[in-house]
Protein backbone atom coordinates (compact mmCIF):
# COMPACT_ATOMS: atom_id res chain seq x y z
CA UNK A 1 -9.69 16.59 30.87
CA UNK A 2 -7.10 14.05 30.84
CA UNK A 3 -3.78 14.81 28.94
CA UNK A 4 -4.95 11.39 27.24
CA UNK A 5 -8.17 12.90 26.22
CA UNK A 6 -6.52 16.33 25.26
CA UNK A 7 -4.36 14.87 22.88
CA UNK A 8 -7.24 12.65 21.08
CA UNK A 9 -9.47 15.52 20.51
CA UNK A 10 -6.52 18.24 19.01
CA UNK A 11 -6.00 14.99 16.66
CA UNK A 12 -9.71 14.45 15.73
CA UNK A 13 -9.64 18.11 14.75
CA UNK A 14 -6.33 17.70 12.89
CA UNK A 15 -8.04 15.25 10.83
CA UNK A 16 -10.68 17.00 10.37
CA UNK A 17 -8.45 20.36 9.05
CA UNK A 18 -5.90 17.75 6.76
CA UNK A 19 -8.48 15.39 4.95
CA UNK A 20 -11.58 15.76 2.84
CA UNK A 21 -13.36 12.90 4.44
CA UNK A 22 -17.19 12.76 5.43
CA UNK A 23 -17.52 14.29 8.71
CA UNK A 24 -18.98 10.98 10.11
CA UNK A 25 -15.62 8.94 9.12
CA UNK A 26 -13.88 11.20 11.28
CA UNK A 27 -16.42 11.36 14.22
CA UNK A 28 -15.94 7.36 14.19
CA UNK A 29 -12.27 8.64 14.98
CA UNK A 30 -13.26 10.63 17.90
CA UNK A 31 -15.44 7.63 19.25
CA UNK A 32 -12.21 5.74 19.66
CA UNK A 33 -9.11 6.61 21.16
CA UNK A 34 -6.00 5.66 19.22
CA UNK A 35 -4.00 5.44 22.50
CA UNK A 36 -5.60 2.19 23.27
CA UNK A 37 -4.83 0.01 20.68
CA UNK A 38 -0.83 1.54 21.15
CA UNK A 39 -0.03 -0.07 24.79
CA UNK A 40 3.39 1.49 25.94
CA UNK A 41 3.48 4.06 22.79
CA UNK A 42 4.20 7.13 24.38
CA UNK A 43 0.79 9.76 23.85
CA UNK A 44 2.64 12.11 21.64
CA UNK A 45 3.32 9.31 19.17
CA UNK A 46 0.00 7.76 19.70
CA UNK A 47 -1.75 10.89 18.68
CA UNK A 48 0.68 11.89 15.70
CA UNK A 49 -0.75 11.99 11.97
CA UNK A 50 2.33 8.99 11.48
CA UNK A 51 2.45 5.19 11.18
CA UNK A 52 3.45 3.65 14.11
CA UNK A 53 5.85 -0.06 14.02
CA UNK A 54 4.44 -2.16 16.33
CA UNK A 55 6.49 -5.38 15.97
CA UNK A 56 9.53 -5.85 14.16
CA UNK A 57 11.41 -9.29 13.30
CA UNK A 58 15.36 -9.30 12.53
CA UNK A 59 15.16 -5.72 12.24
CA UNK A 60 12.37 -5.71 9.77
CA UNK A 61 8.88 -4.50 10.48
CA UNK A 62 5.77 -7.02 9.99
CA UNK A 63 2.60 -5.19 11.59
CA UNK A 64 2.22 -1.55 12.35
CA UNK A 65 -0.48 1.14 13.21
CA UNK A 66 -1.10 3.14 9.45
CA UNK A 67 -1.48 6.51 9.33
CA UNK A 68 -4.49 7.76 10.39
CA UNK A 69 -5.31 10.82 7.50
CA UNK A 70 -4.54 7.73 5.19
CA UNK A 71 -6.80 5.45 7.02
CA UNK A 72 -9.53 8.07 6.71
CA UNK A 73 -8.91 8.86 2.79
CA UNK A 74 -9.40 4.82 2.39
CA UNK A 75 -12.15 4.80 4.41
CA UNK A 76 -14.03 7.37 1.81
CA UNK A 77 -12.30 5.43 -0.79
CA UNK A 78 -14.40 2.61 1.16
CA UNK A 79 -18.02 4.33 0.62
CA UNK A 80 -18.73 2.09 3.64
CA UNK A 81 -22.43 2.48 5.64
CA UNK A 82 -23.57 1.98 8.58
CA UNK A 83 -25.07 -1.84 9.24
CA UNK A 84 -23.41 -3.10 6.03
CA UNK A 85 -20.82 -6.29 6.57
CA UNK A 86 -17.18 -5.45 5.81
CA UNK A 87 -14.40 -7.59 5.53
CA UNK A 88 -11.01 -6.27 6.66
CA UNK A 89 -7.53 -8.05 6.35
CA UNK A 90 -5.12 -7.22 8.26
CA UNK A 91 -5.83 -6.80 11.95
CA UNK A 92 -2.85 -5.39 13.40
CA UNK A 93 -3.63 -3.35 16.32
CA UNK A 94 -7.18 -3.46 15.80
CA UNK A 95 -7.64 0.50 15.76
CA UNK A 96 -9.00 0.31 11.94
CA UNK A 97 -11.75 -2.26 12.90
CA UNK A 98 -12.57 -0.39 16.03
CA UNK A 99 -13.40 2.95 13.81
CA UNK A 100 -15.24 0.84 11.74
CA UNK A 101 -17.51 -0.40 13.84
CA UNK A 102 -17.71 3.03 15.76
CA UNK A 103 -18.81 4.11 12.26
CA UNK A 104 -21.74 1.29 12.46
CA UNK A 105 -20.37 -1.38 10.00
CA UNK A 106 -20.42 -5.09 10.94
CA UNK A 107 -16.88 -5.72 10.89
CA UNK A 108 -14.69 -9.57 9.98
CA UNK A 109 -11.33 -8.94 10.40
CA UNK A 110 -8.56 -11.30 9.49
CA UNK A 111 -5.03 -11.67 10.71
CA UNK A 112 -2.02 -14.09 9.60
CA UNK A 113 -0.72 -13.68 13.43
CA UNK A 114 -2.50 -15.69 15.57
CA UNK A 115 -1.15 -13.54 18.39
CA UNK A 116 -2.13 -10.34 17.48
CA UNK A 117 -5.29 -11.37 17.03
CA UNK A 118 -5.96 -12.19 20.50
CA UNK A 119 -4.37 -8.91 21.12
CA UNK A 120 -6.66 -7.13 19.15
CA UNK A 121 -9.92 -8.71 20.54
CA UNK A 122 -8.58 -7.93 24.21
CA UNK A 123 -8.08 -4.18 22.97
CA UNK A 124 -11.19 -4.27 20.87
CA UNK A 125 -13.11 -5.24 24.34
CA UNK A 126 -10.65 -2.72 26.75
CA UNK A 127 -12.09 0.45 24.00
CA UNK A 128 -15.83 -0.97 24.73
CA UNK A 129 -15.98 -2.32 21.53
CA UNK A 130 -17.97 -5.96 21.04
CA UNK A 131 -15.04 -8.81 19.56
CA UNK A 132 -15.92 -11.90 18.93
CA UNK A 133 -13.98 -14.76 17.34
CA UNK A 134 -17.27 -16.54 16.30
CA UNK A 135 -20.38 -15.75 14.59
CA UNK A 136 -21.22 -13.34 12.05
CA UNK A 137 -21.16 -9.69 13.53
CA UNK A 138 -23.76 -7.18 14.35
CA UNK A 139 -23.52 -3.80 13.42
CA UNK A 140 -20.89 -1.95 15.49
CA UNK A 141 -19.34 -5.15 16.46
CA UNK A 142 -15.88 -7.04 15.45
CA UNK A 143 -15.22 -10.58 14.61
CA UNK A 144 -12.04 -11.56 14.97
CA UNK A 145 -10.60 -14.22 12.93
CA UNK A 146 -6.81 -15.96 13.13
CA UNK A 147 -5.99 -16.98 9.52
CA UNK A 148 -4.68 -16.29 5.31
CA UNK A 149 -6.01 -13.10 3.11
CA UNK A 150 -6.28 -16.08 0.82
CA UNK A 151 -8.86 -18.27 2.54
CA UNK A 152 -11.13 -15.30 4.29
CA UNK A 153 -14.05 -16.37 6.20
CA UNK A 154 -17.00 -17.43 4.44
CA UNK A 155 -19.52 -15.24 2.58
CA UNK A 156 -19.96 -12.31 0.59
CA UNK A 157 -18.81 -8.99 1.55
CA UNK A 158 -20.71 -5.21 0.73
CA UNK A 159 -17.07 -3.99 1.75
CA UNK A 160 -13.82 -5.81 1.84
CA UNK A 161 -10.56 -3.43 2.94
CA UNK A 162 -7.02 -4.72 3.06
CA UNK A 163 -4.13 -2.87 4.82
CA UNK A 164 -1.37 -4.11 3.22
CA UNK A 165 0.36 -3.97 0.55
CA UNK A 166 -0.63 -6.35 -2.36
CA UNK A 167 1.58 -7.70 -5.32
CA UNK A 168 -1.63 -9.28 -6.21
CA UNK A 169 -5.12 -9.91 -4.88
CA UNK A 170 -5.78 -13.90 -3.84
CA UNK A 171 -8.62 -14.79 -5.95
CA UNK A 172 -10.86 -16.32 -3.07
CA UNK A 173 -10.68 -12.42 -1.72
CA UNK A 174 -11.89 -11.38 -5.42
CA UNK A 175 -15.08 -13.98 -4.78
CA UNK A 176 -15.71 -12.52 -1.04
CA UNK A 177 -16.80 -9.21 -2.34
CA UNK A 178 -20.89 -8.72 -3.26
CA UNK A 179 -21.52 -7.89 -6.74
CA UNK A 180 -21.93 -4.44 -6.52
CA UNK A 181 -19.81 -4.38 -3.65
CA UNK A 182 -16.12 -2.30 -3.27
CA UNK A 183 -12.81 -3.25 -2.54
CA UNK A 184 -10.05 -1.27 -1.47
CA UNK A 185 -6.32 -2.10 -1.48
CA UNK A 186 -2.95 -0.74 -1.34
CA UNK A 187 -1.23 -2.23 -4.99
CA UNK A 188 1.77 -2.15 -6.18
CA UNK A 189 2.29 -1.60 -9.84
CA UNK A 190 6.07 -1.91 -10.87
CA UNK A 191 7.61 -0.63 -7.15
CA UNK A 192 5.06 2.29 -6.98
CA UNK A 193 1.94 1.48 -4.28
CA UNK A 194 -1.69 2.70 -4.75
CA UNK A 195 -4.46 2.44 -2.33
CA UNK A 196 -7.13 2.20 -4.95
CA UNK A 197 -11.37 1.32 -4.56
CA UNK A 198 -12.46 -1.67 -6.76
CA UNK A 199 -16.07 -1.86 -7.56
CA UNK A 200 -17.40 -5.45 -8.25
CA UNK A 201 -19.04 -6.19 -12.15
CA UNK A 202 -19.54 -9.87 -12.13
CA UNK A 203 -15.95 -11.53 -12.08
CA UNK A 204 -13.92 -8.30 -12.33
CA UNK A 205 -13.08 -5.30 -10.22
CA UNK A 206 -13.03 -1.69 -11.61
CA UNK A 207 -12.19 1.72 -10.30
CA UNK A 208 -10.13 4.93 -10.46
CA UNK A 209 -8.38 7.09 -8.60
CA UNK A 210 -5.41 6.04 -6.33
CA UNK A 211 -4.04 7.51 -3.22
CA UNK A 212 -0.13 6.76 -2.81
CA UNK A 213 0.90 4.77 -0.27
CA UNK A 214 3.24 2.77 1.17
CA UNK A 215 2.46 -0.44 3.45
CA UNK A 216 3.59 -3.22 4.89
CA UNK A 217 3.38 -6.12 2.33
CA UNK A 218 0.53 -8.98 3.03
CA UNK A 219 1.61 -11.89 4.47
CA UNK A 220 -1.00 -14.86 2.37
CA UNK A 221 -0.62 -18.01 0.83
CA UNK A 222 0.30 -17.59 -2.66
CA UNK A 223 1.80 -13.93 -2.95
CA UNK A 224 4.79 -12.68 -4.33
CA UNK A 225 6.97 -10.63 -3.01
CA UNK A 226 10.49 -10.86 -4.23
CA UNK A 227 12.86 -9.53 -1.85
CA UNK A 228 16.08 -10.84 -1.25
CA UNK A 229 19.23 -9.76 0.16
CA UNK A 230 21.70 -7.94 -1.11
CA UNK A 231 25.39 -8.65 -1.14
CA UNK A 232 27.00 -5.63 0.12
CA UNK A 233 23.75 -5.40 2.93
CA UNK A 234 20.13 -4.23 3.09
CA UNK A 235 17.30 -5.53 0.89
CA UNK A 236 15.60 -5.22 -2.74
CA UNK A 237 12.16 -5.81 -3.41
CA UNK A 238 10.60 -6.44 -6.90
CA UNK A 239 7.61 -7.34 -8.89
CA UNK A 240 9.17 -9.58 -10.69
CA UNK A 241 11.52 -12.14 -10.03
CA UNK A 242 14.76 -10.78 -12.34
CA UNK A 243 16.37 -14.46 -11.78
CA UNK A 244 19.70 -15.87 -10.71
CA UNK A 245 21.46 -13.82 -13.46
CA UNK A 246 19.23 -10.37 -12.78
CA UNK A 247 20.00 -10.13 -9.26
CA UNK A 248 23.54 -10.68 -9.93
CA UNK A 249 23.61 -7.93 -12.14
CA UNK A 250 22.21 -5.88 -9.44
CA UNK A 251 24.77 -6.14 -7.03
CA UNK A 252 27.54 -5.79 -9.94
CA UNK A 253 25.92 -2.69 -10.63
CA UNK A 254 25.87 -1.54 -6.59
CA UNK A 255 29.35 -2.19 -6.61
CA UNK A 256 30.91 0.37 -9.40
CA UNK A 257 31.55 3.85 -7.96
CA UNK A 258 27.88 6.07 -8.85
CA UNK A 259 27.66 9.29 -9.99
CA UNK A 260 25.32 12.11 -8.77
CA UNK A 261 23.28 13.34 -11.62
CA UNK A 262 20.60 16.57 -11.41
CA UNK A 263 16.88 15.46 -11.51
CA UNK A 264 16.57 11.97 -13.92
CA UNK A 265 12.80 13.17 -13.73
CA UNK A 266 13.52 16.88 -14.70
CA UNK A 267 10.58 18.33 -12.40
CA UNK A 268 9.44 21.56 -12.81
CA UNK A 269 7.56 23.89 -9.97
CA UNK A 270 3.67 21.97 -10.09
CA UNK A 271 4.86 18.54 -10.89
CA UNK A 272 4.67 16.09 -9.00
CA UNK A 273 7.65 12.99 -8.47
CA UNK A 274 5.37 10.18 -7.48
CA UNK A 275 2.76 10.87 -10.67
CA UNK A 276 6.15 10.63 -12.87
CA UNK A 277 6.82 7.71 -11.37
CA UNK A 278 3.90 6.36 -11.57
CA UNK A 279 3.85 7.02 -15.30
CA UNK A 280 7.51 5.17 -15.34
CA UNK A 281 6.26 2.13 -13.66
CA UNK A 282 3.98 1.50 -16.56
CA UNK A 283 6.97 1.69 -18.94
CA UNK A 284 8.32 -2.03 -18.41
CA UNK A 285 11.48 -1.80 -17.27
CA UNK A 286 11.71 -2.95 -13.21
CA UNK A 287 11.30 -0.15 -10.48
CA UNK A 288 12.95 -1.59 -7.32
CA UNK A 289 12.58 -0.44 -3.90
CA UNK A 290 15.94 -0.70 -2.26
CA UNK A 291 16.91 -0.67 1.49
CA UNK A 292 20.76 -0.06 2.05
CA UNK A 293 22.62 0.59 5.47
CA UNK A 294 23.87 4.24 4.91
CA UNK A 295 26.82 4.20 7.93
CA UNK A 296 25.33 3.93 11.33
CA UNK A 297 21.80 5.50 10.06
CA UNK A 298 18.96 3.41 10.05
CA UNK A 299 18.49 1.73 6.01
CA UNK A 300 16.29 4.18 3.39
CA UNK A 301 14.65 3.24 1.18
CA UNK A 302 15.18 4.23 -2.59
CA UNK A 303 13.53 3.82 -5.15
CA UNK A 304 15.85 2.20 -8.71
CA UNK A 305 14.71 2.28 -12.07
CA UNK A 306 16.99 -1.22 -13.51
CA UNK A 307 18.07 -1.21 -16.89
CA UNK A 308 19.42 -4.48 -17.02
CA UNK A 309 22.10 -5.88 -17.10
CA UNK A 310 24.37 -2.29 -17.58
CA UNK A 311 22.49 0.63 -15.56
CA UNK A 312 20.67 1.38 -12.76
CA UNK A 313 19.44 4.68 -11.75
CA UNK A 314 19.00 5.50 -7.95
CA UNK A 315 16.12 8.17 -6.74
CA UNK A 316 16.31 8.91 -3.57
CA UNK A 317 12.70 11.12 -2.86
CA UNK A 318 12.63 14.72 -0.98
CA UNK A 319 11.16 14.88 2.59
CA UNK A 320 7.27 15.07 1.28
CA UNK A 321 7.63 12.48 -1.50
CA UNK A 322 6.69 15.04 -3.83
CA UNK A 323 10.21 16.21 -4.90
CA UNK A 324 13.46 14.12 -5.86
CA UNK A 325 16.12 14.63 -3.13
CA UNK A 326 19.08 12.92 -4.69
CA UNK A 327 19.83 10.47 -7.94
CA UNK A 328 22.88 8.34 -8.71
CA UNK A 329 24.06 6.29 -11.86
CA UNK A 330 25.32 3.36 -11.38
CA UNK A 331 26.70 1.71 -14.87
CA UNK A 332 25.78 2.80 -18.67
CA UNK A 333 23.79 5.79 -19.36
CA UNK A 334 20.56 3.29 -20.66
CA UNK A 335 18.51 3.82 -17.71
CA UNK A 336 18.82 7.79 -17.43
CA UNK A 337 17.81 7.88 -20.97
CA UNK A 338 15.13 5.30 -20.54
CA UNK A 339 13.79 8.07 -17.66
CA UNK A 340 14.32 11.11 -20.22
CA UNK A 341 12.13 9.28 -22.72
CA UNK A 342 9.07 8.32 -20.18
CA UNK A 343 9.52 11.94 -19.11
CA UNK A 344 8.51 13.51 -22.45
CA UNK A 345 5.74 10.87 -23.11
CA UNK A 346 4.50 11.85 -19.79
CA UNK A 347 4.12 15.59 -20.47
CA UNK A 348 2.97 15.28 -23.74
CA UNK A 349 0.33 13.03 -22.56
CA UNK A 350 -0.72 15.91 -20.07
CA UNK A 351 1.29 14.54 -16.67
CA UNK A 352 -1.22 12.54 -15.32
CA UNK A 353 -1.67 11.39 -11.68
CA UNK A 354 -2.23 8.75 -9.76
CA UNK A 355 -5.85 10.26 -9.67
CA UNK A 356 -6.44 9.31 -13.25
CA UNK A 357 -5.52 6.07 -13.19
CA UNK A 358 -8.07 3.60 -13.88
CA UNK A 359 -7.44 -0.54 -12.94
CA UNK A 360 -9.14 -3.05 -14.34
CA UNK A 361 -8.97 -6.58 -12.33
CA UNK A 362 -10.14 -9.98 -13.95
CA UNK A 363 -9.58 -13.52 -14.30
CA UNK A 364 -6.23 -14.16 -16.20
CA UNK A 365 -7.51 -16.74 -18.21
CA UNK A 366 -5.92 -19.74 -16.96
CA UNK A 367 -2.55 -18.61 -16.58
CA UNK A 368 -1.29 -17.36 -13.11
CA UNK A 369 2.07 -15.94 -12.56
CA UNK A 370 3.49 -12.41 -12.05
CA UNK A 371 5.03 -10.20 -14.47
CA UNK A 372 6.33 -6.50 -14.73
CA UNK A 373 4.06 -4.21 -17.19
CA UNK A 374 3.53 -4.65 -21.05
CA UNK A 375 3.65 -1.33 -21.70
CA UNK A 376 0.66 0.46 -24.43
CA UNK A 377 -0.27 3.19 -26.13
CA UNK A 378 -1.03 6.65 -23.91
CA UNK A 379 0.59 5.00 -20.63
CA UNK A 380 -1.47 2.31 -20.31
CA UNK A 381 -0.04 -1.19 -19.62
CA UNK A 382 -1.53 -4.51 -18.24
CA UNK A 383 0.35 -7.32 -16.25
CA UNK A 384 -0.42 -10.66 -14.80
CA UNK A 385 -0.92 -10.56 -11.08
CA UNK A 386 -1.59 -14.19 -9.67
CA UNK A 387 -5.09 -15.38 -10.86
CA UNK A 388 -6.09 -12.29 -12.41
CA UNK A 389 -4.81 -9.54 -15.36
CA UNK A 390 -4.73 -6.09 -14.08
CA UNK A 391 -4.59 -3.23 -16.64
CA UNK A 392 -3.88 0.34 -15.78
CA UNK A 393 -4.63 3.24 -18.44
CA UNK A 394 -5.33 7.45 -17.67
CA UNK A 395 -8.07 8.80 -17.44
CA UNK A 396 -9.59 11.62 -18.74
């Protein structure tokens, strides 16, 4: 056995020890080597449980390889069979189509770059998998298609899967799925990101149950991410555009000297960092993710909870994501208060995860736009997204 061939079947198994997905998801995995879709990755890297960059663009990354376990999980989330027609944005590499199709499912796939595409078909025919760029797809075949999340090809959908992140779902996207049908999408709510399955009633999409996540934004006609630069170096992204006057504020705040403060989010042993801050997202005020050059070390990214105009509260997450590794106050005490608050809401409310989360998706009557959550009783909240009004609540 090749060292190739050694290394893709420890990983199949590794899958098959780390996630609770249906035993033929992850024999689709073993039908299709992740090596070949990751030209001049070295093996070890290919066959790691890790996303991989696979093109960056002054410094920043625009398509990437996701992490297989994660894949997987949304594959479940997918509820996908064999022979039914799915509807994936979001090419990249083409590995996610191929295990598709090894899985049986007549696969569209969608890319913004034209160039990957053609990559992907080439690699999608190099694994022994049919590509096409034309005609609808038989089962355990890929189409191939150069073009915008928000003009997808044609038709109706059983399945439709996006890997990347969404600020909001184009509404054409919405129409592509089958009533009855499932969509599944990494969305950000407020600078947290959920990979969450949709189920089609008439003109909205509901479901429960999010896995965090944390993708690559979707590049489509129409979305909205606001990142800019800031002025002392690195990036912010938010959900909401905090204006001329917001992001100014910002960088004021960046500037004053911080100070280290224990855990804004007070965790104790069984709780969980991303479900509180999950539960803080909802709240209203803006969670920005920021990127900032820390000496000669590649940027981090942190996560800042923006009481404007006079604090901001930096939380910089432990290894797993599970934890908080660091936090710094930058400014007025209003934002570590504004955490303290949440905090007790959240507990008395049960700490609830991401995995009692239920979303909501329909047609925002008219008005389009984005906006940061209107907070509600019990941690619920809703928010215009684009075309459409999403509203979160728990769970029981």
């Amino acid at each position: 056995m090749s060292d190739a061939a050694e290394r893709h079947a420890a990983f199949v198994t590794r899958l098959r020890d780390i996630t609770s997905a249906p035993a033929a998801i992850i024999d689709a995995f073993a039908r299709v080597p992740r090596h070949h879709f990751l030209p001049g990755v070295p093996l070890h890297l290919a066959y790691a449980d890790d996303a991989v960059v696979t093109r960056n663009e002054g410094g920043i990354p625009t398509s990437s390889s996701s992490q297989p376990s994660l894949m997987a999980r949304m594959l479940d989330q997918l509820g996908v069979q064999p022979g039914e027609h799915v509807l994936e944005v979001g090419t990249g590499t083409g590995y996610n189509a191929a295990v598709l199709a090894a899985y049986g499912a007549a696969v569209t796939t969608i890319e913004v770059q034209a160039d990957l595409a053609s990559a992907a078909t080439a690699r999608l025919g190099a694994a022994g998998i049919a590509a096409t760029g034309n005609g609808a797809p038989a089962p355990g075949s890929v189409r191939v298609v150069a073009g915008d999340a928000a003009q997808p090809p044609a038709g109706r959908y059983d399945r439709v899967i996006v890997t990347a992140g969404c600020w909001a779902l184009p509404a054409a996207l919405v129409d592509a799925v089958a009533d009855g049908g499932v969509l599944v999408a990494p969305l950000r709510i407020n600078g947290m990101e959920l990979a969450l399955a949709l189920a089609k009633e008439g003109a909205a999409l509901r479901g429960a149950g999010g896995l965090p996540c944390g993708f690559l934004p979707l590049q489509a006609a129409g979305d909205h991410p606001q990142r800019w630069a800031l002025g002392a170096g690195g990036f912010a992204i938010a959900d909401a555009d905090l204006g001329v006057e917001g992001r100014g504020a910002l960088d004021r705040l960046l500037a004053t000297p911080g100070r280290a403060v224990a855990d804004p989010l007070g965790l104790s042993d069984g709780e969980d960092a991303l479900a509180a801050l999950l539960w803080l997202a909802l709240q209203g005020d803006p969670l920005i993710t920021i990127a900032q050059p820390r000496d000669d070390e590649p940027a981090s990214w942190t996560i800042a909870l923006n009481v404007l105009p006079t604090s901001l509260l930096l939380i910089l997450l432990g290894a797993t994501h599970r934890t908080v590794g660091q936090a710094v106050l930058h400014g007025a005490d209003g934002a570590l208060r504004a955490a303290a608050v949440a905090m007790k809401r959240w507990r008395a409310a049960g700490a609830p995860g991401p995995d009692r989360l239920e979303l909501t998706v329909e047609p925002g009557a008219d008005r389009t736009g984005w906006s940061l959550p209107y907070p509600a009783e019990g941690g619920a909240a809703t928010m215009t997204r684009g075309a459409h009004r999403w509203t979160a609540r728990y769970g029981p």
